[in-house]
N, C-alpha and C. Protein backbone atom coordinates (compact mmCIF):
# COMPACT_ATOMS: atom_id res chain seq x y z
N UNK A 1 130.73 61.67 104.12
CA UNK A 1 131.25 60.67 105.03
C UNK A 1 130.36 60.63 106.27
N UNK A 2 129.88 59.45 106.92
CA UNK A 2 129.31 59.36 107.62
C UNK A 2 129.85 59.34 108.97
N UNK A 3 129.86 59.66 110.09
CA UNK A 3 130.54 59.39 111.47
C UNK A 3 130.03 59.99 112.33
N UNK A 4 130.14 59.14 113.49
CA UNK A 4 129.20 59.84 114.83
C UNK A 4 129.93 60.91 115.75
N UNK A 5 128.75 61.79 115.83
CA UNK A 5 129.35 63.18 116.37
C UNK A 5 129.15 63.64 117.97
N UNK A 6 128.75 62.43 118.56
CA UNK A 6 127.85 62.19 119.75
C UNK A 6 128.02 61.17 120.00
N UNK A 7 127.76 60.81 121.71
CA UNK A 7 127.36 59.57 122.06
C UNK A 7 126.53 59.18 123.01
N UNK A 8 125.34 58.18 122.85
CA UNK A 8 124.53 58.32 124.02
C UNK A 8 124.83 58.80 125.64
N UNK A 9 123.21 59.19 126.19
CA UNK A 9 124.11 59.22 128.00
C UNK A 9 123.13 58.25 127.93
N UNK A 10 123.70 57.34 128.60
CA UNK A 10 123.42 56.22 129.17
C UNK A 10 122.23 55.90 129.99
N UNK A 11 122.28 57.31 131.12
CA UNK A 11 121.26 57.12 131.98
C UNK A 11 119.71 57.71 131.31
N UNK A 12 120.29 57.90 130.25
CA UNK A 12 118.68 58.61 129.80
C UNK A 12 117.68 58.02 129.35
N UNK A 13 116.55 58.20 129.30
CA UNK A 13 115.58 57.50 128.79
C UNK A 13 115.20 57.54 127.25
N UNK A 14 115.91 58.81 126.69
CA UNK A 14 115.84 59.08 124.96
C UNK A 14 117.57 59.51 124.96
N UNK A 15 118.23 58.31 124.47
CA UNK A 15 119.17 59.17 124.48
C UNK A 15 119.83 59.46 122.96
N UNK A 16 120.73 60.51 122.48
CA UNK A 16 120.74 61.45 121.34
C UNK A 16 122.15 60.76 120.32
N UNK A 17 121.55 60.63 119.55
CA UNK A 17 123.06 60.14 118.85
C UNK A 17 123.08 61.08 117.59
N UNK A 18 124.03 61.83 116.82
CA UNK A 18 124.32 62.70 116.05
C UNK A 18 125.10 62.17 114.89
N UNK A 19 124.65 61.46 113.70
CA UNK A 19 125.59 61.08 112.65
C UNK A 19 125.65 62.19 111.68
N UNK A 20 126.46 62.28 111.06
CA UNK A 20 127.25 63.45 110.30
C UNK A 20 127.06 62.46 108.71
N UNK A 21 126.64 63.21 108.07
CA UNK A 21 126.35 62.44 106.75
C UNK A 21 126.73 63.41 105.22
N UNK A 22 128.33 63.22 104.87
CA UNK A 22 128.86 64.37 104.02
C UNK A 22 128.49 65.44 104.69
N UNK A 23 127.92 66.81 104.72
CA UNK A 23 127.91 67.40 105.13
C UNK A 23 126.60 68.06 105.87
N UNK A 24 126.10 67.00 106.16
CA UNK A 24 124.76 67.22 106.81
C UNK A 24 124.77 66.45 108.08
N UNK A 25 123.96 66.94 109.32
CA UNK A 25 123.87 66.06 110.41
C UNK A 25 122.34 65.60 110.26
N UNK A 26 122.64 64.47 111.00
CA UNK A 26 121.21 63.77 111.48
C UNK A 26 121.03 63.89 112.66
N UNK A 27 119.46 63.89 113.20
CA UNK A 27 119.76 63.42 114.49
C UNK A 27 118.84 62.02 115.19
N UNK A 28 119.59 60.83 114.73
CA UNK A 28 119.08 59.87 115.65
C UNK A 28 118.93 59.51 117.24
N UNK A 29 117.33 59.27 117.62
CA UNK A 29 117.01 59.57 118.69
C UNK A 29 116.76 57.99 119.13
N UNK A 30 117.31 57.34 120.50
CA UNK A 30 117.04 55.97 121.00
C UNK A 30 115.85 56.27 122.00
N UNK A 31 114.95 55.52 121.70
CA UNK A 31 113.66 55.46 122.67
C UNK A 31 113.76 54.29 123.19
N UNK A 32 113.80 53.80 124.21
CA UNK A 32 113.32 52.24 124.38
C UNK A 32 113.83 51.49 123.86
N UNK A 33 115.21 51.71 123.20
CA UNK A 33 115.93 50.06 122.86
C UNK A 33 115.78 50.58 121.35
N UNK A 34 114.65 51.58 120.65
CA UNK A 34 114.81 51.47 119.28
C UNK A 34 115.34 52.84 118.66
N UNK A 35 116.14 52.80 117.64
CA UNK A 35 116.92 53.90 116.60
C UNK A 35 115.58 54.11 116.07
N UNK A 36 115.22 55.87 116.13
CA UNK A 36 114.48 56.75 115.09
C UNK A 36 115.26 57.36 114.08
N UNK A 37 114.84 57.52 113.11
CA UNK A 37 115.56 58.71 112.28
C UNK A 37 116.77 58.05 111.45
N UNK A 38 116.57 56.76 110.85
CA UNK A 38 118.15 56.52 110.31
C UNK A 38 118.49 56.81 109.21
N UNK A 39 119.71 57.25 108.77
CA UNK A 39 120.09 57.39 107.47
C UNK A 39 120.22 55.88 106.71
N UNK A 40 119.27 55.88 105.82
CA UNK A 40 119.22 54.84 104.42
C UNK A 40 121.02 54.53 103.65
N UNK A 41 121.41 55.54 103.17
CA UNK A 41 122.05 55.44 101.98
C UNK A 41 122.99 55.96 102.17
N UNK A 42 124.65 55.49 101.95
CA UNK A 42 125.73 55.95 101.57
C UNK A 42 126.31 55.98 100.05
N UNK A 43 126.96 57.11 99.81
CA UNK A 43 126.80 57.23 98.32
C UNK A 43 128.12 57.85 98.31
N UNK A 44 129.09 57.38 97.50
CA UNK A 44 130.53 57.73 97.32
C UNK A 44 130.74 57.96 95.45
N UNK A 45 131.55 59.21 95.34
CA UNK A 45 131.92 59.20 93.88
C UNK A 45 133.03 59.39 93.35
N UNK A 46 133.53 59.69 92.39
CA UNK A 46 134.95 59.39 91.85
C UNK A 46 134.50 59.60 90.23
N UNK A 47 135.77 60.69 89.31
CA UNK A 47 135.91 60.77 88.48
C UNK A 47 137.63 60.26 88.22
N UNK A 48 137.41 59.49 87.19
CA UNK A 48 138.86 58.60 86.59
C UNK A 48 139.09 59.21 85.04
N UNK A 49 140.48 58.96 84.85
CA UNK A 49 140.81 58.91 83.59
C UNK A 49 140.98 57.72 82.73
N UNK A 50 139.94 56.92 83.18
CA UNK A 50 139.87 55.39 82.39
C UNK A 50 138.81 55.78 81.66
N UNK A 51 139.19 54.38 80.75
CA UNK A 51 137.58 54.23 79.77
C UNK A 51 136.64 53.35 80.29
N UNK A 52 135.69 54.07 80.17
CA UNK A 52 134.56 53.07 81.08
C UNK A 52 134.55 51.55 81.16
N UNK A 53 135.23 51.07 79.89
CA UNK A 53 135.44 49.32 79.85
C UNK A 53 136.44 48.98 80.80
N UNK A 54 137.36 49.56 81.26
CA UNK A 54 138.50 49.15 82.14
C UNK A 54 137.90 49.61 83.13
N UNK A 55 137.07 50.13 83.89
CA UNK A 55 136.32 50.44 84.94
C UNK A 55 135.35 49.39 85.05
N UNK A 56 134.65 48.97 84.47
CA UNK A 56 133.62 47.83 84.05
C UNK A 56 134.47 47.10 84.58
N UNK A 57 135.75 46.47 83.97
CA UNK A 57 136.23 45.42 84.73
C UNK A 57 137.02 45.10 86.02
N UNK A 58 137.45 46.44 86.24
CA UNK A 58 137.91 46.36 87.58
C UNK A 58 136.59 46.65 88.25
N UNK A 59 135.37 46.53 88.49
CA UNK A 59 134.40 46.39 89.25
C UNK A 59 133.51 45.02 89.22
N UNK A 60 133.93 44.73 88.19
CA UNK A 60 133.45 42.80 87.80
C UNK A 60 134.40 41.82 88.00
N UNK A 61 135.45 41.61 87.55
CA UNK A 61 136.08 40.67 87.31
C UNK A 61 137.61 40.37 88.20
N UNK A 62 136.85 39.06 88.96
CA UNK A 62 137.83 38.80 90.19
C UNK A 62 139.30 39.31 90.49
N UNK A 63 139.92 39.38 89.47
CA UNK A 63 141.40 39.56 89.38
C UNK A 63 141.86 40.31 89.29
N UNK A 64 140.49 41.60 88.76
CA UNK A 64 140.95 43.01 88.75
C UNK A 64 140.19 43.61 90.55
N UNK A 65 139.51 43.24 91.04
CA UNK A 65 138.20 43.47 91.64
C UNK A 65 139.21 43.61 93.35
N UNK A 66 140.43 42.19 93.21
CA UNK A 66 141.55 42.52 94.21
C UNK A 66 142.67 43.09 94.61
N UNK A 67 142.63 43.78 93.10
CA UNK A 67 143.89 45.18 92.77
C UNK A 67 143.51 46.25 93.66
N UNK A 68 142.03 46.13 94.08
CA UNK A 68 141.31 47.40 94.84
C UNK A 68 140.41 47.02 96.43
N UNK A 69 139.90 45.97 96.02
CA UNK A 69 138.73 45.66 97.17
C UNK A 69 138.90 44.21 97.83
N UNK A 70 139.85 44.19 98.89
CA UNK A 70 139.97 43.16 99.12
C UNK A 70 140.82 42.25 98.66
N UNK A 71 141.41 41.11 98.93
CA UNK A 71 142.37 40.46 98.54
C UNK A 71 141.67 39.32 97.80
N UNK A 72 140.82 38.52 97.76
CA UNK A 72 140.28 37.75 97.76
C UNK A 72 138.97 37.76 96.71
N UNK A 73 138.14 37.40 95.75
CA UNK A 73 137.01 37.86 95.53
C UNK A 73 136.50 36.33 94.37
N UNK A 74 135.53 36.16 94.25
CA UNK A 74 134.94 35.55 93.22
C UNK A 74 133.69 36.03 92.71
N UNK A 75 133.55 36.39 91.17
CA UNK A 75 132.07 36.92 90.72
C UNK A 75 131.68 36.33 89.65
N UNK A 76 130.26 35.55 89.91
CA UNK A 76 129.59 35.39 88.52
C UNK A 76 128.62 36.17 88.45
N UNK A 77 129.15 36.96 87.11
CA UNK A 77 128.65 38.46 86.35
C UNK A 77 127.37 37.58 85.54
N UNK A 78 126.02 37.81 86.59
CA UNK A 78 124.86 37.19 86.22
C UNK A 78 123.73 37.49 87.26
N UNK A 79 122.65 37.84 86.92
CA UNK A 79 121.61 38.30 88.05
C UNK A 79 121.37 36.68 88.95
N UNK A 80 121.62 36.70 90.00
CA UNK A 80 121.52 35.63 91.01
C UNK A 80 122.62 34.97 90.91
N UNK A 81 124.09 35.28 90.36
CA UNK A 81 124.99 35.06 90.33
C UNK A 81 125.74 35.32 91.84
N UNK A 82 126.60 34.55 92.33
CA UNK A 82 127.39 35.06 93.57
C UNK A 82 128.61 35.91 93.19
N UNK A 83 128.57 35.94 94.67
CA UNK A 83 129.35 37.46 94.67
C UNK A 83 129.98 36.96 95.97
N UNK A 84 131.49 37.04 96.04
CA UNK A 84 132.45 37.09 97.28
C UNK A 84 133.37 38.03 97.43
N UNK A 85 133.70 38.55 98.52
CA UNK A 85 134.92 39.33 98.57
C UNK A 85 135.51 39.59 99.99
N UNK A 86 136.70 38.89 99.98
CA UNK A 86 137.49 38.50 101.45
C UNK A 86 138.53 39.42 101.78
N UNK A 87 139.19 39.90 102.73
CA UNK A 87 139.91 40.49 103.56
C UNK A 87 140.64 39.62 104.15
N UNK A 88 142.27 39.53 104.12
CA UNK A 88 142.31 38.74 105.06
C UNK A 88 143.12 39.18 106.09
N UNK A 89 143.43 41.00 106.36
CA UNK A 89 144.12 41.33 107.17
C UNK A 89 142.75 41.52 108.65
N UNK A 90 141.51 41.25 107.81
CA UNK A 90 140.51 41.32 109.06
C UNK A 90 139.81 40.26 109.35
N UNK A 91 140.27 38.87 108.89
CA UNK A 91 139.58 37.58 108.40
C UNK A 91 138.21 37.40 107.81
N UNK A 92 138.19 38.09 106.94
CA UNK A 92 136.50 38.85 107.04
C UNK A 92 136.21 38.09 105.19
N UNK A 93 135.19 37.28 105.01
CA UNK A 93 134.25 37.08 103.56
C UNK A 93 133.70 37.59 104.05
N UNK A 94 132.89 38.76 102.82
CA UNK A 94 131.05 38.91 102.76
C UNK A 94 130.70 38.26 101.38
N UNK A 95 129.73 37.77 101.51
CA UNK A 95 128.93 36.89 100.72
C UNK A 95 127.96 37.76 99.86
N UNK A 96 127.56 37.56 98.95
CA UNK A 96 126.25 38.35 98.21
C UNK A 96 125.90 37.53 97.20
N UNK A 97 124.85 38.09 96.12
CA UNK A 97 123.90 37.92 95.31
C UNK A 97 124.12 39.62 94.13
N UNK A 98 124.33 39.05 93.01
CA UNK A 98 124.07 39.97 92.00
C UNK A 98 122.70 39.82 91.88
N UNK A 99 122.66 41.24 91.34
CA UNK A 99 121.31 41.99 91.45
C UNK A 99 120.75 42.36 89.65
N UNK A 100 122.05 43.02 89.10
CA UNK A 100 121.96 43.73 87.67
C UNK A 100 123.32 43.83 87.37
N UNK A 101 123.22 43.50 86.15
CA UNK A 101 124.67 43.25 85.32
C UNK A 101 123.84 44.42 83.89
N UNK A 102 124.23 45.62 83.67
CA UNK A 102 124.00 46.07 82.68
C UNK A 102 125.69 46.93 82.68
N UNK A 103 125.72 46.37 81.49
CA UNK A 103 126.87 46.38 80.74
C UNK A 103 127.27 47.67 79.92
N UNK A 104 128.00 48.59 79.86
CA UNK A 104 128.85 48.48 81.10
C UNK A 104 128.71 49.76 81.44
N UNK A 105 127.34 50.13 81.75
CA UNK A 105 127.06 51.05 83.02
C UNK A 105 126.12 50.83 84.44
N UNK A 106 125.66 49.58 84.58
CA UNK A 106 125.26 49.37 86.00
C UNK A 106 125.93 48.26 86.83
N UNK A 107 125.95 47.81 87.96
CA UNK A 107 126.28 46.76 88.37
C UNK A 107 125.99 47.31 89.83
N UNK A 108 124.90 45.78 90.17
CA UNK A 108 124.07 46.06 91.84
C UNK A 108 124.61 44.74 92.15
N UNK A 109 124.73 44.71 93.24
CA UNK A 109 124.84 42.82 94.03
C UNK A 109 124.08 43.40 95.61
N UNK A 110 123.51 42.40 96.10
CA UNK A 110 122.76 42.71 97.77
C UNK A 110 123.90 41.88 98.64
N UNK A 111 124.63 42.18 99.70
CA UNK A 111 125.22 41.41 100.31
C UNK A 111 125.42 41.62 101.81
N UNK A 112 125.99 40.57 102.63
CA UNK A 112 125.80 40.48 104.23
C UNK A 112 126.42 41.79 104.67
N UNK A 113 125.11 42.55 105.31
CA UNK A 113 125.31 43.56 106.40
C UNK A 113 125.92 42.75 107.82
N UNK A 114 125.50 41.93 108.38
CA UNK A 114 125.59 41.26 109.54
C UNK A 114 124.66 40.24 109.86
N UNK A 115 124.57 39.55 110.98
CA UNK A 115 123.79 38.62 111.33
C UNK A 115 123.15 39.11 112.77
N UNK A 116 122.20 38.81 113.44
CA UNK A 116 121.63 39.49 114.84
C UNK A 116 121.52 37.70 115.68
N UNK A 117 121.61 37.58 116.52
CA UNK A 117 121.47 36.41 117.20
C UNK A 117 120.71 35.53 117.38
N UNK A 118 119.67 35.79 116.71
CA UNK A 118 118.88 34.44 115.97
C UNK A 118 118.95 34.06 114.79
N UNK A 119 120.30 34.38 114.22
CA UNK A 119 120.71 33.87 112.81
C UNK A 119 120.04 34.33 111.65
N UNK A 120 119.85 35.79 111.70
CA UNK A 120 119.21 36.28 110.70
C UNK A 120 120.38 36.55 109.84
N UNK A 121 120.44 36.94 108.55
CA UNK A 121 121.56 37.56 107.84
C UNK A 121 120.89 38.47 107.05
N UNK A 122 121.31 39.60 107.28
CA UNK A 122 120.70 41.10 106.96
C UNK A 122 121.47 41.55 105.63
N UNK A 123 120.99 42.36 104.54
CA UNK A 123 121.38 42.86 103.88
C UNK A 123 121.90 44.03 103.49
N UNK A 124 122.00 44.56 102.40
CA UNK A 124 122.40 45.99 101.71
C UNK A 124 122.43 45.43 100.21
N UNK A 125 122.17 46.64 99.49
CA UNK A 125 122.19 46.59 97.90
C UNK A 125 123.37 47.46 97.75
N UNK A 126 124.30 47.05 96.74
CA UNK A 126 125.56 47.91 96.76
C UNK A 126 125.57 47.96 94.91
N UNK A 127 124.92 49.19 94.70
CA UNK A 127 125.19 49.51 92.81
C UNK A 127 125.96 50.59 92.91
N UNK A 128 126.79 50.23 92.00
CA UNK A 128 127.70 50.98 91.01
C UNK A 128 127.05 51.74 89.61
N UNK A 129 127.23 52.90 89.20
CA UNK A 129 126.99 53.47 88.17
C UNK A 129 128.39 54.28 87.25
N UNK A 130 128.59 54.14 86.38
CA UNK A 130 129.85 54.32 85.55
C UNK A 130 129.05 55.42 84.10
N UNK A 131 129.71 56.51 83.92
CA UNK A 131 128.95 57.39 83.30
C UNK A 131 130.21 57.68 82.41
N UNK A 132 130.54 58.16 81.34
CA UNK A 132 131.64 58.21 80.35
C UNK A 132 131.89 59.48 79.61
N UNK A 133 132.51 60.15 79.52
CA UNK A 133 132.28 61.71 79.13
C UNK A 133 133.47 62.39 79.05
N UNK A 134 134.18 63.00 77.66
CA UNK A 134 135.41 63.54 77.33
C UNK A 134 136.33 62.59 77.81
N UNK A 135 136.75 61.59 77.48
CA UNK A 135 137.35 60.61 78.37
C UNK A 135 137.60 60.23 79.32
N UNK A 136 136.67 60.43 80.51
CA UNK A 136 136.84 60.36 81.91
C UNK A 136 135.92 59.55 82.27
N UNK A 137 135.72 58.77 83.22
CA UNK A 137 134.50 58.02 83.53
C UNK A 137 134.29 58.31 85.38
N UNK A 138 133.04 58.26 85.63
CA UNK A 138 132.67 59.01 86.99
C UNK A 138 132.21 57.64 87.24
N UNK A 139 132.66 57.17 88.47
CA UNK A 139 131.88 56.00 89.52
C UNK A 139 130.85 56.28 90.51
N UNK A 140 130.17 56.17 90.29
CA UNK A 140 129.09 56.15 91.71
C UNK A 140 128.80 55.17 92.62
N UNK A 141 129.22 55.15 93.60
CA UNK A 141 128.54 53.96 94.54
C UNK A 141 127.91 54.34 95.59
N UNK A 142 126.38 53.30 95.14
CA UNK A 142 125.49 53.84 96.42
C UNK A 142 125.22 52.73 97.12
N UNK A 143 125.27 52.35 98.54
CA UNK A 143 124.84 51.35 99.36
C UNK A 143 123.75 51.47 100.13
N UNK A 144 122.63 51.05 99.96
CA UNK A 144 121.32 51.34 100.56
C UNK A 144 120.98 49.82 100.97
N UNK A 145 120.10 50.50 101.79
CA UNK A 145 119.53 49.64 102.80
C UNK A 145 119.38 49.45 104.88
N UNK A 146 120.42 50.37 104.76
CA UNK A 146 120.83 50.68 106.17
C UNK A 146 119.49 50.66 106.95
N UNK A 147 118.38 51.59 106.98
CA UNK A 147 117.42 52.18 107.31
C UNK A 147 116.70 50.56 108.16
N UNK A 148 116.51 49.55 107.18
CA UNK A 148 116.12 48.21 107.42
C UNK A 148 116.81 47.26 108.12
N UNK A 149 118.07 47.66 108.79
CA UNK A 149 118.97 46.97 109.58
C UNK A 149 118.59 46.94 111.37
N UNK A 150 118.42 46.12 112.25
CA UNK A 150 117.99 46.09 113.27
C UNK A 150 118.89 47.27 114.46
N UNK A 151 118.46 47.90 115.26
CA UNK A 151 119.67 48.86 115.54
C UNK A 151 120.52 48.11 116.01
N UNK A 152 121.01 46.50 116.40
CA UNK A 152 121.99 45.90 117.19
C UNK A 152 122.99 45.99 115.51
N UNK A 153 122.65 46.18 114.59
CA UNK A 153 123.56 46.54 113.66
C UNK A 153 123.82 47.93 112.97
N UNK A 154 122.97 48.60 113.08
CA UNK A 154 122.92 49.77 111.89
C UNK A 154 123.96 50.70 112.24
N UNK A 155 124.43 51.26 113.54
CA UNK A 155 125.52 52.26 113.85
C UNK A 155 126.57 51.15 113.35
N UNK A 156 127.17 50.45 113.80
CA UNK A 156 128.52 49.45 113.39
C UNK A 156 128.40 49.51 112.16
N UNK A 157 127.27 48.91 111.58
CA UNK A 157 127.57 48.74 109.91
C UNK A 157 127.83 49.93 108.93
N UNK A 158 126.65 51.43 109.20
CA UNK A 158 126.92 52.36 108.94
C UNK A 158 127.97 53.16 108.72
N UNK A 159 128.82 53.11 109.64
CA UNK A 159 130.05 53.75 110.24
C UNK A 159 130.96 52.89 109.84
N UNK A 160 131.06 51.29 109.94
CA UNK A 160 132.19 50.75 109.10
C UNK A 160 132.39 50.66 106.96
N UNK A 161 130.61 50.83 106.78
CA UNK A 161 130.46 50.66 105.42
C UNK A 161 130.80 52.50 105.19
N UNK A 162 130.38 53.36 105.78
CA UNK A 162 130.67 55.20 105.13
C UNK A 162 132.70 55.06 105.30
N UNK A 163 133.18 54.63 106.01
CA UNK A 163 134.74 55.06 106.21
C UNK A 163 135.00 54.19 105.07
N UNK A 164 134.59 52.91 105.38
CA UNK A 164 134.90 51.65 104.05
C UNK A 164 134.80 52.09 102.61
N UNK A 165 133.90 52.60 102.23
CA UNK A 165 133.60 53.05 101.02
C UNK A 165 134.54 53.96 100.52
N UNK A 166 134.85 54.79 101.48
CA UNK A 166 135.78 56.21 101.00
C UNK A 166 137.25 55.50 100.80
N UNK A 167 137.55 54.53 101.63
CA UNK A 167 138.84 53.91 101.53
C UNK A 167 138.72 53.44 100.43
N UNK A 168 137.59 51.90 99.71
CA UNK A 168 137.81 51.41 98.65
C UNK A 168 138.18 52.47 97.30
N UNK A 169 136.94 53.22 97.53
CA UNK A 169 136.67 54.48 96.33
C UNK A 169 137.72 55.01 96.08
N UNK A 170 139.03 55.20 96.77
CA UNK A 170 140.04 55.98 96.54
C UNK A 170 141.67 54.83 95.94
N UNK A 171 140.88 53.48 97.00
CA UNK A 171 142.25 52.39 96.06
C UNK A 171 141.56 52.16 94.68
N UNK A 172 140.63 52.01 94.47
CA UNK A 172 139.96 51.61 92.87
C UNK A 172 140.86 53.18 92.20
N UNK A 173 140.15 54.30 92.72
CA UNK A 173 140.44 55.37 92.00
C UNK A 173 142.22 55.15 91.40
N UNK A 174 143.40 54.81 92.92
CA UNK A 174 144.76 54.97 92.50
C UNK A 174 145.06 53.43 91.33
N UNK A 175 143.94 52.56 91.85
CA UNK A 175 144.37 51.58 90.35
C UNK A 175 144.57 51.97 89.66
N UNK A 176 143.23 52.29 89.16
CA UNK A 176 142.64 52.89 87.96
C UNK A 176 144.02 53.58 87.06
N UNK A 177 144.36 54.82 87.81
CA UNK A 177 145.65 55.46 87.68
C UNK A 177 146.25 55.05 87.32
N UNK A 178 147.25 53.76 88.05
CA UNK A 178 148.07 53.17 88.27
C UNK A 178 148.23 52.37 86.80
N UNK A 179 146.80 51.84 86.45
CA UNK A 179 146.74 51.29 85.24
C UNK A 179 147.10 52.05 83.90
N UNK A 180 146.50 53.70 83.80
CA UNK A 180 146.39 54.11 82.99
C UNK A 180 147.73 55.12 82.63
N UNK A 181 148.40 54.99 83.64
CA UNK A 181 149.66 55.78 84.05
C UNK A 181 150.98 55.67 82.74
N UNK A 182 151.01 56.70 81.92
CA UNK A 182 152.35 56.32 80.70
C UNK A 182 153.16 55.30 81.26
C-alpha cells in the first residue's frame, strides 16, 4: 500500500517527501518545483475460489464489472476498444482504451490519470493477470505509469490509485465469494 509518511517543509529549498510502498519506503526529494525518485507501479493481489472464467468476466463485462468497480461501466472487449467506469457517489467517469484482451488470462486498458492545465490528459496502463491452480484463481493488478505523470499529479493520483486499488481488490474479491458462496 502506498501512503505518505511525511510532508514537505515548505520553507525549504529540497524539500523531503517519504512514500511507503507495501513495505518499503521511498524517498522522494522536491528540487525546484520537480519530484525525484518516483515510484512507477502499484501492484495489488488476490487469491479467489472462482474459476478463472467467472473472474474473466467479472473483470470484462459491464454488468459484472459494477458488482465490484464502480456503479457504472461500459467495455468493448477489443484492443482500441473503450473502456468506461463511473462512480457516482464521487461524480467521477474515467475514460480509457483497451490495450490486450487475451483470454482469459490477460486484460490491460490505459486510462485517465488526470488532466494538468493546458489540457493534457495523462495516462496509466492498468493489466490484470488471472493465473488458475487447484481451483483457485490469483488476480494481479498492476497499474503503471505513475513515474511519467507531471508532479502537479503524481502524489494525488498515486495515493488515490494505491488506497483505490486495495478497496476495489477486496469488493471484486467479496463478489467473487458472494457469487461462489453454497
Amino acid at each position: 500500500m502506498l501512503s505518505l509518511v511525511g510532508t514537505p517543509e515548505v520553507d525549504s529549498p529540497i524539500r523531503n517527501l517519504y512514500v511507503a510502498y507495501n513495505t518499503q519506503q521511498y524517498h522522494c526529494a522536491y528540487e525546484g518545483g520537480f519530484l525525484v525518485d518516483k515510484v512507477d507501479t502499484i501492484v495489488r493481489e488476490i487469491t479467489v475460489s472462482s474459476p478463472i472464467d467467472r473472474v474473466w468476466r467479472a473483470l470484462t463485462v459491464a454488468d459484472q464489472l459494477t458488482q465490484w468497480f464502480g456503479d457504472s461501466a461500459e467495455v468493448d472487449l477489443r484492443p482500441g476498444g473503450s473502456f468506461k467506469v463511473g462512480w457516482s457517489e464521487y461524480d467521477s467517469v474515467t475514460q480509457g482504451v483497451v490495450e490486450l484482451v487475451n483470454y482469459p488470462t490477460t486484460f490491460s486498458y490505459r486510462w485517465e490519470a488526470g488532466s494538468t492545465e493546458d489540457g493534457t490528459v495523462w495516462t496509466t496502463r492498468v493489466t490484470f493477470t488471472l493465473e488458475e491452480a487447484d481451483g483457485m484463481t490469483t488476480v494481479k493488478v498492476v497499474e503503471s505509469g505513475f513515474s511519467e505523470l507531471p508532479d502537479e499529479l503524481y502524489v494525488r493520483t498515486v495515493n488515490e490509485n494505491s488506497s483505490g486499488w486495495t478497496a476495489e481488490m477486496a469488493d471484486l474479491q467479496r463478489h467473487l465469494e458472494r457469487a461462489t458462496a453454497p
